[in-house]
Protein backbone atom coordinates (compact mmCIF):
# COMPACT_ATOMS: atom_id res chain seq x y z
CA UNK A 1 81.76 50.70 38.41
CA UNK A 2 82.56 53.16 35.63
CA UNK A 3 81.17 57.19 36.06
CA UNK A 4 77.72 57.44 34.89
CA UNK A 5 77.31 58.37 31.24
CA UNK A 6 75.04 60.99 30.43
CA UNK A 7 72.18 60.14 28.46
CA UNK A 8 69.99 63.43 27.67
CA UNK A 9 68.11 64.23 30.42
CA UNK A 10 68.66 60.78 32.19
CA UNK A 11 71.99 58.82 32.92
CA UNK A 12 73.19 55.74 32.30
CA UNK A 13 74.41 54.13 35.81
CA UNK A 14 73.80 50.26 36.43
CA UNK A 15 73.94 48.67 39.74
CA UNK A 16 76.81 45.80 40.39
CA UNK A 17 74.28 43.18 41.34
CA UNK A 18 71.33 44.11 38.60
CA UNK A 19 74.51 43.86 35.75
CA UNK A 20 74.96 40.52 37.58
CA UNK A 21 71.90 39.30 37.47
CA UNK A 22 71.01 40.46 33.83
CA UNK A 23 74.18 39.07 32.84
CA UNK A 24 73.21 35.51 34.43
CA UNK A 25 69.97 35.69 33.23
CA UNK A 26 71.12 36.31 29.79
CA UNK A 27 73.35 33.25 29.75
CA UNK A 28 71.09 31.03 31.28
CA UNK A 29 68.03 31.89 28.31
CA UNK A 30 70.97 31.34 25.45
CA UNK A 31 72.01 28.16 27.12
CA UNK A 32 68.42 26.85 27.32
CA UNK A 33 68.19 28.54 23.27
CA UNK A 34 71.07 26.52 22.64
CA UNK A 35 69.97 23.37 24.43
CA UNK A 36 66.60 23.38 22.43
CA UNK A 37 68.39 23.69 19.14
CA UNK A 38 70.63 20.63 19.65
CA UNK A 39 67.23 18.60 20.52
CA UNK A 40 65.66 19.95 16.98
CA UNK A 41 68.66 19.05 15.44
CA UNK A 42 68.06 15.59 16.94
CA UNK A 43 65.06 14.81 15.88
CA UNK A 44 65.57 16.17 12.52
CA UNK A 45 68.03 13.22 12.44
CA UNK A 46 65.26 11.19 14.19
CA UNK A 47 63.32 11.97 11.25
CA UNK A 48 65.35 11.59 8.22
CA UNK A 49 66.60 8.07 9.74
CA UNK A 50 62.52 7.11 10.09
CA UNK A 51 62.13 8.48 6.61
CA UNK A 52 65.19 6.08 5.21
CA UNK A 53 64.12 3.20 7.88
CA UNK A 54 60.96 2.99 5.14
CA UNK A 55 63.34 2.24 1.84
CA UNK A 56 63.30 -1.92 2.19
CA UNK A 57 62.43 -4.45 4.32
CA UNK A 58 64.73 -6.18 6.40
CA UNK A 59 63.99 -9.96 6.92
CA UNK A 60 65.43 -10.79 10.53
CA UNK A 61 65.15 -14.57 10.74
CA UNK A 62 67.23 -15.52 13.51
CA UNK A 63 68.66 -12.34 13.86
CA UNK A 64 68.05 -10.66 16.97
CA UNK A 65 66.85 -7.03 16.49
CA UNK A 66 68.87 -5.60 18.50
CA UNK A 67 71.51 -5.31 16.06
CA UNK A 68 69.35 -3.18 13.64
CA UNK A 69 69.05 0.20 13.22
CA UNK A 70 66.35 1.91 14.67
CA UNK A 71 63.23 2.66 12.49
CA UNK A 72 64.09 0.22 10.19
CA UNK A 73 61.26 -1.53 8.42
CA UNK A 74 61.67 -5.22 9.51
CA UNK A 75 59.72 -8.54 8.86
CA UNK A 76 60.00 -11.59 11.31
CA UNK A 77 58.47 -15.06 11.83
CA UNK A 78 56.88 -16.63 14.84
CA UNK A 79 53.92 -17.26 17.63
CA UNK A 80 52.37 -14.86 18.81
CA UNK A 81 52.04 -15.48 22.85
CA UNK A 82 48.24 -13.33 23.55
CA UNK A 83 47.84 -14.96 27.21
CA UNK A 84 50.91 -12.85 28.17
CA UNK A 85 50.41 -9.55 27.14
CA UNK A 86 51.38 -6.18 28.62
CA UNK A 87 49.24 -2.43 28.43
CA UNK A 88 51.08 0.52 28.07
CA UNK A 89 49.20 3.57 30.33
CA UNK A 90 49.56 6.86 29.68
CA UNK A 91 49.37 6.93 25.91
CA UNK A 92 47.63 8.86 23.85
CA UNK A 93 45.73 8.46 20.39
CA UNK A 94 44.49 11.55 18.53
CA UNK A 95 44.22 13.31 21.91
CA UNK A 96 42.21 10.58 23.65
CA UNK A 97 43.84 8.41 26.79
CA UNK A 98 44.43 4.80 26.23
CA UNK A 99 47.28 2.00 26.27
CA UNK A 100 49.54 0.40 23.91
CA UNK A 101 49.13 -3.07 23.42
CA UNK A 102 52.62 -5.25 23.62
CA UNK A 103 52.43 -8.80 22.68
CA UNK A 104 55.44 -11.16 22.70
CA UNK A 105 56.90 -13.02 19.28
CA UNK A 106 58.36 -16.29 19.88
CA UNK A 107 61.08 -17.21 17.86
CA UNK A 108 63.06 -20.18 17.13
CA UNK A 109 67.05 -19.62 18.15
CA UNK A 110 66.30 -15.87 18.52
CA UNK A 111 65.12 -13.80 22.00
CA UNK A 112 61.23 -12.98 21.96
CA UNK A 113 60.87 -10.26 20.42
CA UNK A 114 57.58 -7.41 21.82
CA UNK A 115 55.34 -6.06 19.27
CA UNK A 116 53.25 -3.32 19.87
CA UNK A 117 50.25 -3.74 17.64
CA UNK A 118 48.78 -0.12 18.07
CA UNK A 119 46.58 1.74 20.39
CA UNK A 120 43.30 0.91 22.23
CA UNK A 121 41.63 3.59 24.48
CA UNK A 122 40.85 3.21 28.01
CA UNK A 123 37.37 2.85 29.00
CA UNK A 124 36.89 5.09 32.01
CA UNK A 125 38.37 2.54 34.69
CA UNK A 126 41.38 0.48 35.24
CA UNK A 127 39.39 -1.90 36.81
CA UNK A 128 37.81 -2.44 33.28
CA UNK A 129 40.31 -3.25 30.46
CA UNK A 130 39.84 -3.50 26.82
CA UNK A 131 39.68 -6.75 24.69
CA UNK A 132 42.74 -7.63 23.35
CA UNK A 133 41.93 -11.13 22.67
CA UNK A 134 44.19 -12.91 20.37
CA UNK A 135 42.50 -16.31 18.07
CA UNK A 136 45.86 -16.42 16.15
CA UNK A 137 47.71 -19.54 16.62
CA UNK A 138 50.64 -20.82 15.22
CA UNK A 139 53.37 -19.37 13.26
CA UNK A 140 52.68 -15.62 11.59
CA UNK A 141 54.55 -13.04 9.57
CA UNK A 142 54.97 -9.51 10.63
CA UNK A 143 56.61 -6.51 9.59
CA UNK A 144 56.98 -2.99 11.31
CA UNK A 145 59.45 -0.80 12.48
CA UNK A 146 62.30 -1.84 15.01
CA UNK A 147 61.95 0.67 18.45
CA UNK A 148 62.79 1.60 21.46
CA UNK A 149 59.97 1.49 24.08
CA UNK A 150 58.39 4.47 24.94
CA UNK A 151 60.50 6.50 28.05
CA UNK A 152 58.83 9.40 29.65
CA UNK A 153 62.66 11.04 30.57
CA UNK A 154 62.18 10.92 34.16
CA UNK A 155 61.46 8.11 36.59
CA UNK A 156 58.59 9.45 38.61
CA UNK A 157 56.74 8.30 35.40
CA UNK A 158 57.51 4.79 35.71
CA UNK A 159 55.31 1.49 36.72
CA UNK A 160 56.71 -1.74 36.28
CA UNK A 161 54.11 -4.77 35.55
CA UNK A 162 52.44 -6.38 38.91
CA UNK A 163 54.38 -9.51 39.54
CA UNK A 164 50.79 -11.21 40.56
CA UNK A 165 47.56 -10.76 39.04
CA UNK A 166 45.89 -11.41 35.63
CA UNK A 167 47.09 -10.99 32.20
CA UNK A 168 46.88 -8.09 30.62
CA UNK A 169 49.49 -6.48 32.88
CA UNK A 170 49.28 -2.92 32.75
CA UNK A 171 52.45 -1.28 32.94
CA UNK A 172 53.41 2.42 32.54
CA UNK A 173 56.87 3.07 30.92
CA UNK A 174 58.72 0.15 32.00
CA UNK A 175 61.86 -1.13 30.88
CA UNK A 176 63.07 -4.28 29.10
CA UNK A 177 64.54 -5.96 32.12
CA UNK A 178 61.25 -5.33 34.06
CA UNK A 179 59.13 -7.00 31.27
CA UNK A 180 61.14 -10.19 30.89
CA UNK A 181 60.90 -10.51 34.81
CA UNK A 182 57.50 -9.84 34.43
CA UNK A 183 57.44 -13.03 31.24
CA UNK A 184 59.76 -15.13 32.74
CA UNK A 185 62.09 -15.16 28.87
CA UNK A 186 64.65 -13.03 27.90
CA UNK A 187 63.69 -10.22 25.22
CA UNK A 188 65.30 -8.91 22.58
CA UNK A 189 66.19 -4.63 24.04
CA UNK A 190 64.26 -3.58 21.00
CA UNK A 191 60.29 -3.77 19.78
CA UNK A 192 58.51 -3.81 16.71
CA UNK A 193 55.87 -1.42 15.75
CA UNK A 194 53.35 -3.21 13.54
CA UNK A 195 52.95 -1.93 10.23
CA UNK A 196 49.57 -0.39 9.88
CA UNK A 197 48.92 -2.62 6.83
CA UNK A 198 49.74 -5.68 9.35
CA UNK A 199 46.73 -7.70 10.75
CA UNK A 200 46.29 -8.13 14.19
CA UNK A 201 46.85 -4.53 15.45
CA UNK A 202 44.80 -1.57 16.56
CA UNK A 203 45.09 1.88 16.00
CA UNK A 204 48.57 2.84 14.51
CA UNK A 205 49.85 6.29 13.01
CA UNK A 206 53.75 5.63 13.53
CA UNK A 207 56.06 8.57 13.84
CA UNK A 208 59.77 9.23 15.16
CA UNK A 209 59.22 10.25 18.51
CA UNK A 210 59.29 13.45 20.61
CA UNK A 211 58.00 16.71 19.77
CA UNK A 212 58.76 18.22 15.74
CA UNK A 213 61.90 19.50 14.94
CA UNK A 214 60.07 22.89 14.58
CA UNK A 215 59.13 23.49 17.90
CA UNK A 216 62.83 23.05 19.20
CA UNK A 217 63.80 25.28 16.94
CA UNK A 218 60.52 27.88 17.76
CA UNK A 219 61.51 27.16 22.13
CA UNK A 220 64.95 28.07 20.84
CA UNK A 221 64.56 31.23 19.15
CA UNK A 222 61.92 32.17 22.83
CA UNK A 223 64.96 31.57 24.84
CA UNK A 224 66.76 33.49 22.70
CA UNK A 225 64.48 36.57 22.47
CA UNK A 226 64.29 36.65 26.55
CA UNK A 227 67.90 36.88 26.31
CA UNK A 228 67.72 39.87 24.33
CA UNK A 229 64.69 41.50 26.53
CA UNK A 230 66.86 40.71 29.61
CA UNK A 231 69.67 42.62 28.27
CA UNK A 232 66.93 45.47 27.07
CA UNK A 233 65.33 45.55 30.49
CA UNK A 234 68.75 46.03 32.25
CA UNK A 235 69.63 48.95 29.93
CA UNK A 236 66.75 50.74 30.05
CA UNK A 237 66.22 50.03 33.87
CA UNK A 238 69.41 51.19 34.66
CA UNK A 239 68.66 55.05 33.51
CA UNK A 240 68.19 57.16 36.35
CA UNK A 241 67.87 60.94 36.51
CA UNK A 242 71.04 62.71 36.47
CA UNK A 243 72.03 63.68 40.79
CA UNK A 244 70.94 66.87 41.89
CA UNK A 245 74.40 68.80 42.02
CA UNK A 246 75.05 70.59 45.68
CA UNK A 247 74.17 74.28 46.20
C-alpha cells in the first residue's frame, strides 16, 4: 500500500481489504445500474412495439398465431369452448386480487387458440369461484392483441391446472404445454387478449407488460448513486489521524 498522504490535520491511509471491498461493492451497484437500464430499454421497445401492434388489424384465418408478432391487433373466427375454461390466480385489477379468465377458440385447420377475456376478482375463497358462464354458441368473431401468457420469472410461482376436478381450473402461471394436457388439444404458444370493445370479456385495461420504462431507468440511476456513496464512504472512512511520531 502506498505511504499515507497527508490530508490537513488527518491522513489519507486505506486498508487493503476495505479498498477491496469498496471496490467490489462499487462494481456490483454499477452492474445492477447497468442491468436495470438494459430492462428499461426493453420495455421501452415493449412499448413502442404495443403502440405499433395498434396500427391495423390482422385477420388470422387459418393462420396460427404463433407466427405473429407480439402485440399485434388480431381478429379470428371460431367456438368458443366455456365448459373448459382455465383461472389465472394471482392477478391483479386496479390493486384488487382476482383471476384472469382463459377460454379456448376452436378453429377449423388451425390449433385452439386461448383468449383471455379480462379480469374477474376473487371473492374471499377458492372454494367459491366467480361466474364465468358462457351462453355463446356457435361460431364468433374476436379481435385483441396476440400474447404471451403471463410468467412470474421464477418457478416457485407456478401451479399447473388439477388434472381432476371441475371446470373452471384454476391455475397460477402455467405454461402452454401444461394447459393443453390439462384440454386434451394442442394450442397455439400464443393468446389473445380481448379487445376491450369485444363482447364477452370482463375487466380489461391492456398494457405491455412489466414495470414502466421509467422505473428501470429511476432503479438504475439508485444503483448508480450507491456506487458513488460507496466510493465516498471508503474515502472519507479511510482518514485517520496522522501517527503520533516517537519521542
Amino acid at each position: 500500500m502506498a505511504a499515507p498522504v497527508s490530508a490537513g490535520k488527518r491522513v489519507f491511509a486505506p486498508t487493503l481489504r476495505f479498498t477491496l471491498l469498496a471496490l467490489l461493492l462499487a462494481a456490483l451497484f454499477v452492474r445492477l445500474g447497468y442491468w436495470q437500464w438494459q430492462r428499461g430499454e426493453q420495455r421501452q421497445a415493449d412499448a413502442a412495439r404495443f403502440a405499433r401492434g395498434a396500427d391495423q388489424v390482422l385477420e388470422l384465418r387459418t393462420v396460427d398465431a404463433a407466427g405473429v408478432p407480439l402485440y399485434q391487433r388480431a381478429s379470428v373466427e371460431g367456438e368458443l369452448d366455456g365448459a373448459h375454461q382455465f383461472l389465472l390466480d394471482n392477478r391483479t385489477f386496479e390493486s384488487h386480487a382476482g383471476y384472469e379468465v382463459l377460454t379456448p377458440l376452436t378453429r377449423a385447420r388451425a390449433p385452439a387458440l386461448l383468449i383471455d377475456r379480462g379480469w374477474v376478482p376473487f371473492l374471499g375463497s377458492r372454494a367459491r369461484l366467480p361466474d364465468v358462464t358462457l351462453t355463446v354458441s356457435g361460431p364468433v368473431r374476436l379481435t385483441g392483441r396476440i400474447a404471451l401468457l403471463p410468467s412470474p420469472g421464477l418457478s416457485a410461482g407456478r401451479a399447473a391446472p388439477s388434472p381432476e376436478g371441475r371446470w373452471p381450473k384454476v391455475t397460477s402461471y402455467p405454461d402452454m404445454a401444461q394447459l393443453a394436457a390439462a384440454l386434451g388439444v394442442p394450442l397455439s404458444p400464443r393468446i389473445l387478449l380481448l379487445d376491450p370493445t369485444s363482447p364477452f370479456g370482463y375487466a380489461r385495461a391492456w398494457q405491455a407488460p412489466g414495470l414502466p420504462p421509467l422505473r428501470h431507468f429511476a432503479y438504475a440511476v439508485q444503483w448508480w448513486s450507491f456506487a458513488l456513496l460507496t466510493l465516498i464512504l471508503w474515502v472519507v472512512s479511510s482518514r485517520r489521524p496522522p501517527p503520533v511520531a516517537a519521542s
